[in-house]
N, C-alpha and C. Protein backbone atom coordinates (compact mmCIF):
# COMPACT_ATOMS: atom_id res chain seq x y z
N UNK A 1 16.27 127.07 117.89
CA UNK A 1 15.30 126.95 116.80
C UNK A 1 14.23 128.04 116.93
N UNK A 2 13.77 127.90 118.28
CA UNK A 2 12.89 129.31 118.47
C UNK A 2 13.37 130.77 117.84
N UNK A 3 14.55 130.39 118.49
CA UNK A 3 15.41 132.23 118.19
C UNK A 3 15.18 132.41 116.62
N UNK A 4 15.47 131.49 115.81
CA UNK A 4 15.71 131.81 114.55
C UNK A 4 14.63 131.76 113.64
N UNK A 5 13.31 130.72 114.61
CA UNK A 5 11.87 131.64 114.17
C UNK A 5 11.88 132.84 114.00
N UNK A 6 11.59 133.33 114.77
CA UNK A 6 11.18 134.55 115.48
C UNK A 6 12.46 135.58 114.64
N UNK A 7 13.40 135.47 114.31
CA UNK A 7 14.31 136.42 113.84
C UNK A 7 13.54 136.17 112.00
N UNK A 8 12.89 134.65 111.43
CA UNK A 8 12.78 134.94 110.29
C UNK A 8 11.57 135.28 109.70
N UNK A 9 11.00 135.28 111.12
CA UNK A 9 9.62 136.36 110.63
C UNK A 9 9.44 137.86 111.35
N UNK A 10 10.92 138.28 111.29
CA UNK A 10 10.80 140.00 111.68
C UNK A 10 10.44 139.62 113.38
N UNK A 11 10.40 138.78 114.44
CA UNK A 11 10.38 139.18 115.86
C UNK A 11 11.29 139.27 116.02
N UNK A 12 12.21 140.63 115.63
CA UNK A 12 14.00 140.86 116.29
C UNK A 12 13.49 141.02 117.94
N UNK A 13 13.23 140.87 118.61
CA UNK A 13 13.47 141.32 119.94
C UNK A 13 13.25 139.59 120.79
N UNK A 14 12.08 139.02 120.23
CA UNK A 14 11.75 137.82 120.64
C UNK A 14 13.55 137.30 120.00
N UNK A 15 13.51 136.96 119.20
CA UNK A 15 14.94 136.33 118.50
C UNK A 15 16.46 136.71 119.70
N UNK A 16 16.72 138.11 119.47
CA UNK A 16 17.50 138.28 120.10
C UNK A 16 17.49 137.68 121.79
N UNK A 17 16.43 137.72 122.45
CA UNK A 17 16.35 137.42 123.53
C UNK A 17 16.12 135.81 123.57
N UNK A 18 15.79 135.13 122.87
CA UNK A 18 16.10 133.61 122.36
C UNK A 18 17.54 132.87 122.09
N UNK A 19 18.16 133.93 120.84
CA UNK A 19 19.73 133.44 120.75
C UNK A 19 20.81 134.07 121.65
N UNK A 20 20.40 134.66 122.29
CA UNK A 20 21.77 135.51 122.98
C UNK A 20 21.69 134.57 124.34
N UNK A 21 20.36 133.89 124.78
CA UNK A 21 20.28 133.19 125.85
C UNK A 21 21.23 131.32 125.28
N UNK A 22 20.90 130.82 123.82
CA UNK A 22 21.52 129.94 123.30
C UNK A 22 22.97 130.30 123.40
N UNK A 23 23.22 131.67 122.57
CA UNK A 23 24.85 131.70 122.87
C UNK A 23 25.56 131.65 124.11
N UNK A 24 24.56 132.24 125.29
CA UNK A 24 25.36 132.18 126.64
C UNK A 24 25.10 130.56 127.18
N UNK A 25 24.60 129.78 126.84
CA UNK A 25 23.69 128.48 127.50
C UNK A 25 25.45 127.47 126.30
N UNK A 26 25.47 128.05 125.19
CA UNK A 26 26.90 127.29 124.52
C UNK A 26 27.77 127.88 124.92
N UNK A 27 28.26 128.99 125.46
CA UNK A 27 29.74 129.24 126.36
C UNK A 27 29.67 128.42 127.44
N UNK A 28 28.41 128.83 128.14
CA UNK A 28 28.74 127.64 129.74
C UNK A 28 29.39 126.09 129.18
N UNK A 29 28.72 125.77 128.26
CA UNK A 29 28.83 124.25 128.41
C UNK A 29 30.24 124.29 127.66
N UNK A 30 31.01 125.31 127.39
CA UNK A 30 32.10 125.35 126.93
C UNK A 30 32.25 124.96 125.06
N UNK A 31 31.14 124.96 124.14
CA UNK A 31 31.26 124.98 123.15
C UNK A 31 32.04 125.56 122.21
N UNK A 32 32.97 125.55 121.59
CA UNK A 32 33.39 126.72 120.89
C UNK A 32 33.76 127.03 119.86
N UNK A 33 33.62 125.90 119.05
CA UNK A 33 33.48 125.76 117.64
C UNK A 33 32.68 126.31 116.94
N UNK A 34 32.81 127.79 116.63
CA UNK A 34 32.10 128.25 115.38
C UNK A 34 31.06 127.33 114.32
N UNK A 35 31.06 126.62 114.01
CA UNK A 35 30.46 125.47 113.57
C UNK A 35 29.64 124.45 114.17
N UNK A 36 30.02 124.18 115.19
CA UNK A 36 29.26 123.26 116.15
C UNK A 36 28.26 123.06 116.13
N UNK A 37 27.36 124.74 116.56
CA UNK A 37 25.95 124.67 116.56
C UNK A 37 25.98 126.30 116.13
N UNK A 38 25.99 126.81 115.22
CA UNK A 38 26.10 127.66 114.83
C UNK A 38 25.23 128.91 114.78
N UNK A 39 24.88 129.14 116.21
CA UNK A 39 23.59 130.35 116.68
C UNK A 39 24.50 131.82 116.71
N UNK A 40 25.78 132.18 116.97
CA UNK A 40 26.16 133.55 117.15
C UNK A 40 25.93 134.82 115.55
N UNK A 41 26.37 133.97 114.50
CA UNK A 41 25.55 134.81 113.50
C UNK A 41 24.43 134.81 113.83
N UNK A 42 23.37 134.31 114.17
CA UNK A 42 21.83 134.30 114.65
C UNK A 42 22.16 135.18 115.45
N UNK A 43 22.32 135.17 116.69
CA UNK A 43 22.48 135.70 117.66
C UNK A 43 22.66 137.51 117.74
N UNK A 44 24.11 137.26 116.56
CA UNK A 44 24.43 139.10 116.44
C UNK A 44 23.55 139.70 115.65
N UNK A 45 22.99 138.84 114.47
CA UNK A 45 21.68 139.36 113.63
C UNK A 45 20.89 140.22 114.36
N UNK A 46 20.29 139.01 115.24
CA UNK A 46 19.19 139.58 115.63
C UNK A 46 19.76 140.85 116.55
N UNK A 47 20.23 140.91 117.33
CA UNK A 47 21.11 141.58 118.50
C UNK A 47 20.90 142.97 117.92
N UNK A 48 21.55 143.11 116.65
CA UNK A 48 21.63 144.25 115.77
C UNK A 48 20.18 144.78 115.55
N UNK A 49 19.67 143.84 114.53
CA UNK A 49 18.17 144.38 114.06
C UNK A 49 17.36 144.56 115.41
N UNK A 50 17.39 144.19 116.46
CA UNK A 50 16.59 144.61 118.10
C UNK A 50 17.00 145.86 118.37
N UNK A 51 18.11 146.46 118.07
CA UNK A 51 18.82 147.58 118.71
C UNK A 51 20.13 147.21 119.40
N UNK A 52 20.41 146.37 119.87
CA UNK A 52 21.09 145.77 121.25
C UNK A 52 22.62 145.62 120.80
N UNK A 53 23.06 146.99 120.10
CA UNK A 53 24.26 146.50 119.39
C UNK A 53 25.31 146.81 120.76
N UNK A 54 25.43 146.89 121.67
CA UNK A 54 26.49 146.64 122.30
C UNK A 54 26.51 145.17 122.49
N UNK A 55 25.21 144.58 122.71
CA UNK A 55 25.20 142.76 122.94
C UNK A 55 25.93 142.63 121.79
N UNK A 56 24.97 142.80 120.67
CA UNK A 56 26.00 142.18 119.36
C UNK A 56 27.32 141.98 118.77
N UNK A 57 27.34 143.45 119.42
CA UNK A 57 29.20 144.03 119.38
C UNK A 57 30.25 142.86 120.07
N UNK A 58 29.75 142.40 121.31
CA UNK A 58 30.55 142.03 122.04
C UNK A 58 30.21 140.19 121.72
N UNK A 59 29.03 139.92 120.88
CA UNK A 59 29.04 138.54 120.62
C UNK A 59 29.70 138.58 119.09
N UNK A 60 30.05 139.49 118.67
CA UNK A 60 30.63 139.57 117.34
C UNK A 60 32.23 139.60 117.85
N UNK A 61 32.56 140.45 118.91
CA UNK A 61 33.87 139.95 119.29
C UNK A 61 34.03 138.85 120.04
N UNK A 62 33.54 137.83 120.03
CA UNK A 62 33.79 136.29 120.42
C UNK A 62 33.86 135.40 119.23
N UNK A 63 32.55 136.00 118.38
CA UNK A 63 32.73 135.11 116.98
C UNK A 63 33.94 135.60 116.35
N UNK A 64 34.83 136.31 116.30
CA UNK A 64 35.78 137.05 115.59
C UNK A 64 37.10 135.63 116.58
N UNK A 65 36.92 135.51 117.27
CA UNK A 65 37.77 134.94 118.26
C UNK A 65 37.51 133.39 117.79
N UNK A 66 36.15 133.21 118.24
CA UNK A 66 36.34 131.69 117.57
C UNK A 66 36.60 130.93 116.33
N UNK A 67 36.35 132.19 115.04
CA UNK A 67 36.68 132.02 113.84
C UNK A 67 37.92 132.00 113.68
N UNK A 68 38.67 132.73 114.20
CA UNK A 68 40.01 132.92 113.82
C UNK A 68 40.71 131.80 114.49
N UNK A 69 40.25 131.13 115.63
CA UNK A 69 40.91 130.17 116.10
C UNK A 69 40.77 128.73 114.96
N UNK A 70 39.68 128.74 114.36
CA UNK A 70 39.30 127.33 113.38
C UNK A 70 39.70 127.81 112.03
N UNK A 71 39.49 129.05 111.90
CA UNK A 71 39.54 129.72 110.55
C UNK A 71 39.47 128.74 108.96
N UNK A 72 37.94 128.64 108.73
CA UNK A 72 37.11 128.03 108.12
C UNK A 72 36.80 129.30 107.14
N UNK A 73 36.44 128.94 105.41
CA UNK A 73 35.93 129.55 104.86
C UNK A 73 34.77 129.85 105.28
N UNK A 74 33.73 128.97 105.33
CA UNK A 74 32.50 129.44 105.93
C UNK A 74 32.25 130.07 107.17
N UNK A 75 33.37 129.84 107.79
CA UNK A 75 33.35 130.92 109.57
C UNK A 75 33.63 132.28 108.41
N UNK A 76 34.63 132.68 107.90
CA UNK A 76 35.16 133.89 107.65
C UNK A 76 33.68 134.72 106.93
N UNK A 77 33.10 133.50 105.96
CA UNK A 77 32.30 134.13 105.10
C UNK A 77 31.20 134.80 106.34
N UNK A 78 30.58 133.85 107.01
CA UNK A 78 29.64 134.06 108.17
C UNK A 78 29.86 135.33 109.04
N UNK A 79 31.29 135.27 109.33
CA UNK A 79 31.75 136.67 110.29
C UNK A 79 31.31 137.81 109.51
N UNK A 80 31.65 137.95 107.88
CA UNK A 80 31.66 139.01 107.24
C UNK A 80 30.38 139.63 107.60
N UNK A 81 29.65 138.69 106.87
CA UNK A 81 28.25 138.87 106.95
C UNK A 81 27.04 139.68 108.44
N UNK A 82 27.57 139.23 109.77
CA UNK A 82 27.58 139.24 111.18
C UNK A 82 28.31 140.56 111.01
N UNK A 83 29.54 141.13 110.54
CA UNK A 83 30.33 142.34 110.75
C UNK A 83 29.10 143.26 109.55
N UNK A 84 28.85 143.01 108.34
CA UNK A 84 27.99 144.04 108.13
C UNK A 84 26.73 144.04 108.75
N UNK A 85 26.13 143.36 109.22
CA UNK A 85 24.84 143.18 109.90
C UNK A 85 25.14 144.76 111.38
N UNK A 86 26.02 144.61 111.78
CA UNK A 86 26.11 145.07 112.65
C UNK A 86 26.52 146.27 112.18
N UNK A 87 27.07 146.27 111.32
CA UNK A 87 27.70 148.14 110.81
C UNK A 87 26.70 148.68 110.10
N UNK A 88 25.53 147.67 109.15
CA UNK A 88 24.53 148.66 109.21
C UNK A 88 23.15 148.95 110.22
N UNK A 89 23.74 148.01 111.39
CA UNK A 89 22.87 148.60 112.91
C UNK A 89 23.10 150.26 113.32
N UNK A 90 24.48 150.02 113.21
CA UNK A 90 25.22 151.05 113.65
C UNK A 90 25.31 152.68 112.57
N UNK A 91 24.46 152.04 111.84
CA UNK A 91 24.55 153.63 110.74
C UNK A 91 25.63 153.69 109.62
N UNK A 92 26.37 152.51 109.49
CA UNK A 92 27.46 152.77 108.61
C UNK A 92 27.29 151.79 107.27
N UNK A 93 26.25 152.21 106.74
CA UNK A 93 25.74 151.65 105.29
C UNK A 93 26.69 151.45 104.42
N UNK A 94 27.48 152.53 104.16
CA UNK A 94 29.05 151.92 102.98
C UNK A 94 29.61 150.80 103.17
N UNK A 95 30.16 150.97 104.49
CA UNK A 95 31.22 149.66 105.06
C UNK A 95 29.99 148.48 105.17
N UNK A 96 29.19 148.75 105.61
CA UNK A 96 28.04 147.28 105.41
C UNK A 96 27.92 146.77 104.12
N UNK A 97 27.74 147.42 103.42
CA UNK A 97 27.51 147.09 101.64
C UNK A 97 29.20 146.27 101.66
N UNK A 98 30.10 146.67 101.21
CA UNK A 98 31.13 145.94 101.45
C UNK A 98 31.05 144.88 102.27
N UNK A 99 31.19 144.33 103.45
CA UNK A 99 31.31 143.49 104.30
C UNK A 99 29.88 142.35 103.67
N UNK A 100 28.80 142.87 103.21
CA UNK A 100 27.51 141.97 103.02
C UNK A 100 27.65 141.56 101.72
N UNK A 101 28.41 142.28 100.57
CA UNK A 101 28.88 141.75 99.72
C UNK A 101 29.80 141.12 99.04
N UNK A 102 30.94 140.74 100.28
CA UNK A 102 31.94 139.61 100.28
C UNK A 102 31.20 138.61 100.93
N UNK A 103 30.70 138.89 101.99
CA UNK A 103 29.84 137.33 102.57
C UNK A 103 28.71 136.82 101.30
N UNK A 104 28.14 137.49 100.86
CA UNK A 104 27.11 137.13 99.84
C UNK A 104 28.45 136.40 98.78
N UNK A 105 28.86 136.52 98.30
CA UNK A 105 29.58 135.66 97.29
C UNK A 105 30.29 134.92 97.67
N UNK A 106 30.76 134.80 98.78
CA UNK A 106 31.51 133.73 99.25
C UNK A 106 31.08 132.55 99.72
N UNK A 107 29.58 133.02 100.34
CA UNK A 107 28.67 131.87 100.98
C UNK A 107 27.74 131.22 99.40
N UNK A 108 28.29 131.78 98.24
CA UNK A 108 27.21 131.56 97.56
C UNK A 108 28.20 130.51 96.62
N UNK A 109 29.48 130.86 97.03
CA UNK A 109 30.57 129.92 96.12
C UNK A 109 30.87 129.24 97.10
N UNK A 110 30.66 128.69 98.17
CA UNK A 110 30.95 127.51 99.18
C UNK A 110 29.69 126.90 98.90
N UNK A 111 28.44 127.31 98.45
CA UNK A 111 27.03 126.17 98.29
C UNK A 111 26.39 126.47 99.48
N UNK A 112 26.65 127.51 100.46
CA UNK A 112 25.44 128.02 101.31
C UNK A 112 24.61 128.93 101.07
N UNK A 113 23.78 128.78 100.29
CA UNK A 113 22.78 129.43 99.54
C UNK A 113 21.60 130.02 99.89
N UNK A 114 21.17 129.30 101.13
CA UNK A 114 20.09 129.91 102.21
C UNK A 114 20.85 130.96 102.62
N UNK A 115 22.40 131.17 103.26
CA UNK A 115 22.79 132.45 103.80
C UNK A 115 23.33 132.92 103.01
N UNK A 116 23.75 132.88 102.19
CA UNK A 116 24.28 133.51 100.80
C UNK A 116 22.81 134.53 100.55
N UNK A 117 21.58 134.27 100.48
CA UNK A 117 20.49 134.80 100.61
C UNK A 117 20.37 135.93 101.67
N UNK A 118 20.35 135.51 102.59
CA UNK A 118 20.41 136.30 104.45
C UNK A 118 21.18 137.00 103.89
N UNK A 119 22.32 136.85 103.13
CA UNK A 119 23.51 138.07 103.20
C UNK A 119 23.57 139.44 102.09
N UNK A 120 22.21 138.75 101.10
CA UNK A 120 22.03 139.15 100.01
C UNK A 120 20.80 140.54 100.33
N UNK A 121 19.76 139.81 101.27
CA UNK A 121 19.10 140.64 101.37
C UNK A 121 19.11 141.45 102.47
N UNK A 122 20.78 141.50 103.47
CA UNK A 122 21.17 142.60 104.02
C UNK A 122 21.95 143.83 103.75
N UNK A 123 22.14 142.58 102.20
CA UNK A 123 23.02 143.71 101.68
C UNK A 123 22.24 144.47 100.99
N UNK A 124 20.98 144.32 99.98
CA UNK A 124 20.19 145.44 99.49
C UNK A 124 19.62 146.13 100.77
N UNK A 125 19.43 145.81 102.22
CA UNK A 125 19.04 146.76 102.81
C UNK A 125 20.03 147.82 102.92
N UNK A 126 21.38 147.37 102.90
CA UNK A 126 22.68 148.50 103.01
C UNK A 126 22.74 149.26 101.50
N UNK A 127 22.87 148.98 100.57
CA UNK A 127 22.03 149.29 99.70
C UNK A 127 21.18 150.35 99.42
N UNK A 128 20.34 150.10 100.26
CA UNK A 128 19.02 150.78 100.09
C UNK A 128 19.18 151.83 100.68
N UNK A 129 19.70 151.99 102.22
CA UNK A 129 20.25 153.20 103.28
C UNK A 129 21.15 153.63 102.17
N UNK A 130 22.04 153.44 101.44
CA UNK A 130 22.99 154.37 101.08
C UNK A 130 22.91 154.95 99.93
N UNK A 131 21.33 154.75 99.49
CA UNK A 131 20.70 155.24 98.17
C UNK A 131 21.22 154.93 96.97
N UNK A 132 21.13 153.29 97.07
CA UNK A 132 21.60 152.78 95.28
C UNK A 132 20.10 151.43 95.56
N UNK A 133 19.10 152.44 95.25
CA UNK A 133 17.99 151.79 94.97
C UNK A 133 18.15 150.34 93.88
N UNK A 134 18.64 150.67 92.63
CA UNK A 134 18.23 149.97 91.77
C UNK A 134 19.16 148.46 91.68
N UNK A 135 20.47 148.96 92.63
CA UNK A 135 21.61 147.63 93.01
C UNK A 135 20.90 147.26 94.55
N UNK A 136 20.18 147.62 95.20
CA UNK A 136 19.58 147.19 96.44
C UNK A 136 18.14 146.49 95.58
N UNK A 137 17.38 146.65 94.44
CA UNK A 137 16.38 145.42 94.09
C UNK A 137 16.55 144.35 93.69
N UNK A 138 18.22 144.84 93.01
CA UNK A 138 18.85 143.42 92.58
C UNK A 138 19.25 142.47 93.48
N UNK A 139 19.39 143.13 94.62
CA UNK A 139 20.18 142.08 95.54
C UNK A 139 18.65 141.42 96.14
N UNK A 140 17.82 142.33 96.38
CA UNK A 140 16.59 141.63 97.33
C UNK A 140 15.61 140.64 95.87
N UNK A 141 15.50 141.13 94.86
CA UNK A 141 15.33 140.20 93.80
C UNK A 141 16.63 138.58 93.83
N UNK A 142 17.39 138.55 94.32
CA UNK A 142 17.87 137.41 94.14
C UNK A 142 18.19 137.22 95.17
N UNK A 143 17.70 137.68 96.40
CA UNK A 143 17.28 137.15 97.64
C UNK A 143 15.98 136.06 97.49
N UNK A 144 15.07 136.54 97.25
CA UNK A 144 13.68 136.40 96.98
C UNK A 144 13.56 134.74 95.93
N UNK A 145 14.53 134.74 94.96
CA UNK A 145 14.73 133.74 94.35
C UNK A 145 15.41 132.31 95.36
N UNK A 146 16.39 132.56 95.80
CA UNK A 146 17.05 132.06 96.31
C UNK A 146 16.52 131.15 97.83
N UNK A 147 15.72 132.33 97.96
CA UNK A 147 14.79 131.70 99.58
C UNK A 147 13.64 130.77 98.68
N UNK A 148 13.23 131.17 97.27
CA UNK A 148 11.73 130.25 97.06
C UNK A 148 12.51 129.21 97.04
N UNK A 149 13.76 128.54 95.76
CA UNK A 149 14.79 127.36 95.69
C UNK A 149 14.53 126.98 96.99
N UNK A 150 14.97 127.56 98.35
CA UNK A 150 15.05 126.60 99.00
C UNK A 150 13.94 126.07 100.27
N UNK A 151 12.47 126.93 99.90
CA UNK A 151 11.65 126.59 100.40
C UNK A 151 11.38 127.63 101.59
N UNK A 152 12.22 128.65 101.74
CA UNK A 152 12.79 129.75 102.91
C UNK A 152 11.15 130.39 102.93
N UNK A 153 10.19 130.11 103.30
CA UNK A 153 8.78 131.17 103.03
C UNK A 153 8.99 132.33 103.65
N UNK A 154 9.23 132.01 104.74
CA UNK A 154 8.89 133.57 105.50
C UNK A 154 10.57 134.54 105.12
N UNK A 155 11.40 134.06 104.67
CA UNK A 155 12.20 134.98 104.61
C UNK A 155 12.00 135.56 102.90
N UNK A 156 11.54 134.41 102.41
CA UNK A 156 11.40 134.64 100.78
C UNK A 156 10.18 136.11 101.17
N UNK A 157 8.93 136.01 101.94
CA UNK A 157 8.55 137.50 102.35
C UNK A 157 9.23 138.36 102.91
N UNK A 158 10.28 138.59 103.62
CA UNK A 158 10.56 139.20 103.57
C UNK A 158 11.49 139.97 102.92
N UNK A 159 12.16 139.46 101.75
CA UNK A 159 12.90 139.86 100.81
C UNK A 159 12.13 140.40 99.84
N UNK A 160 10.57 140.15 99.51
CA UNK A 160 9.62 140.38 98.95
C UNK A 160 8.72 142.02 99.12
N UNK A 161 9.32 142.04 100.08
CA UNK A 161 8.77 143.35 100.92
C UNK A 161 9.77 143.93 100.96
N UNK A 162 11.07 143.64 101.23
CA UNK A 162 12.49 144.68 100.95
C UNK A 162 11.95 145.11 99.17
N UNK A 163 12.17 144.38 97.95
CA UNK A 163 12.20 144.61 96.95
C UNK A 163 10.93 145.65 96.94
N UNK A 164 10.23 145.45 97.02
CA UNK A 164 8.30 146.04 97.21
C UNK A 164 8.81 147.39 97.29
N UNK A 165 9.38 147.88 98.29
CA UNK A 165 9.90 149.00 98.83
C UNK A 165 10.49 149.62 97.66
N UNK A 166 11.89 148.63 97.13
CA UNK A 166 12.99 148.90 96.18
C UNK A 166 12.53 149.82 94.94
N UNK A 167 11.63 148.94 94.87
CA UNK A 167 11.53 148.68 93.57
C UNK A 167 9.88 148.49 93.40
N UNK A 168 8.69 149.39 93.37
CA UNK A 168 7.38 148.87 93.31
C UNK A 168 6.79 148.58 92.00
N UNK A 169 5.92 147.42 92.41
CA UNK A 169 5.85 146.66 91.33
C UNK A 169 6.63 145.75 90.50
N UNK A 170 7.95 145.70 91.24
CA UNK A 170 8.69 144.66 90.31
C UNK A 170 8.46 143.32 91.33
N UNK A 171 8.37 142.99 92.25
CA UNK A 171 8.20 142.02 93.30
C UNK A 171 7.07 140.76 92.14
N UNK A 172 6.14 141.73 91.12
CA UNK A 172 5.18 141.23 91.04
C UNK A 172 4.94 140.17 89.69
């Protein structure tokens, strides 16, 4: 719960060092249901946005492992999402836009709408790196919606401040 404070008010480093200690604290105890308790998307998020993409890398190849073993729409949608998170850590904004915009519609047609959001407004940040300003306000504009629906404050700011950027003066 801490970790995912701290990841939804921008402390990537506090976060990462919060969930990566949850994800190793759920391997010991042998957890492994993708679903269970569902911190490794948390986990590689943050991992990524800290810098720490070899951590992420290698907790993204476990989630790749445990998804495929349950292989759940919402694991697949979640992985996507976790796989662009991390490709646009890594500098590769195209393939992120892709990967953040199959998880964004998929999580948004299963009724997970809080991460359908998360996925929305990683994808206008991929977006935004790959210079399609005006499809990166759309996405952080219906980020921004999507977090007020569900009461999301601090992420609804920060989708607020992605768009701000996007797009100034339309936030308003």
């Amino acid at each position: 719960v801490l970790g995912l404070l701290a990841l939804s008010s921008g402390a990537t480093d506090e976060a990462a060092a919060q969930l990566s200690e949850a994800a190793r604290v759920l391997a010991a105890m042998g957890i492994v249901h993708p679903g269970a308790i569902p911190v490794l998307p948390d986990a590689i998020e943050a991992c990524a946005r800290a810098g720490e993409v070899d951590t992420a890398r290698a907790l993204l190849e476990r989630y790749e492992r445990q998804v495929g073993t349950v292989d759940t729409a919402w694991g697949r949608a979640s992985l996507e999402r976790s796989r662009g998170i991390l490709l646009l850590a890594v500098g590769d904004a195209e393939a992120a836009t892709t990967s953040l915009e199959t998880a964004r519609t998929e999580l948004e047609r299963l009724g997970h709408r809080p991460e359908a959001a998360r996925a929305a407004l990683a994808h206008g940040q991929a977006l935004l790196r790959a210079g399609r300003r005006t499809r990166a306000a759309d996405a952080f504009a219906w980020a921004c919606e999507l977090f007020s629906q569900a009461g999301a404050v601090l992420w609804e700011l920060r989708a607020a401040e992605e768009l701000e950027r996007a797009a100034p003066g339309r936030a308003e």
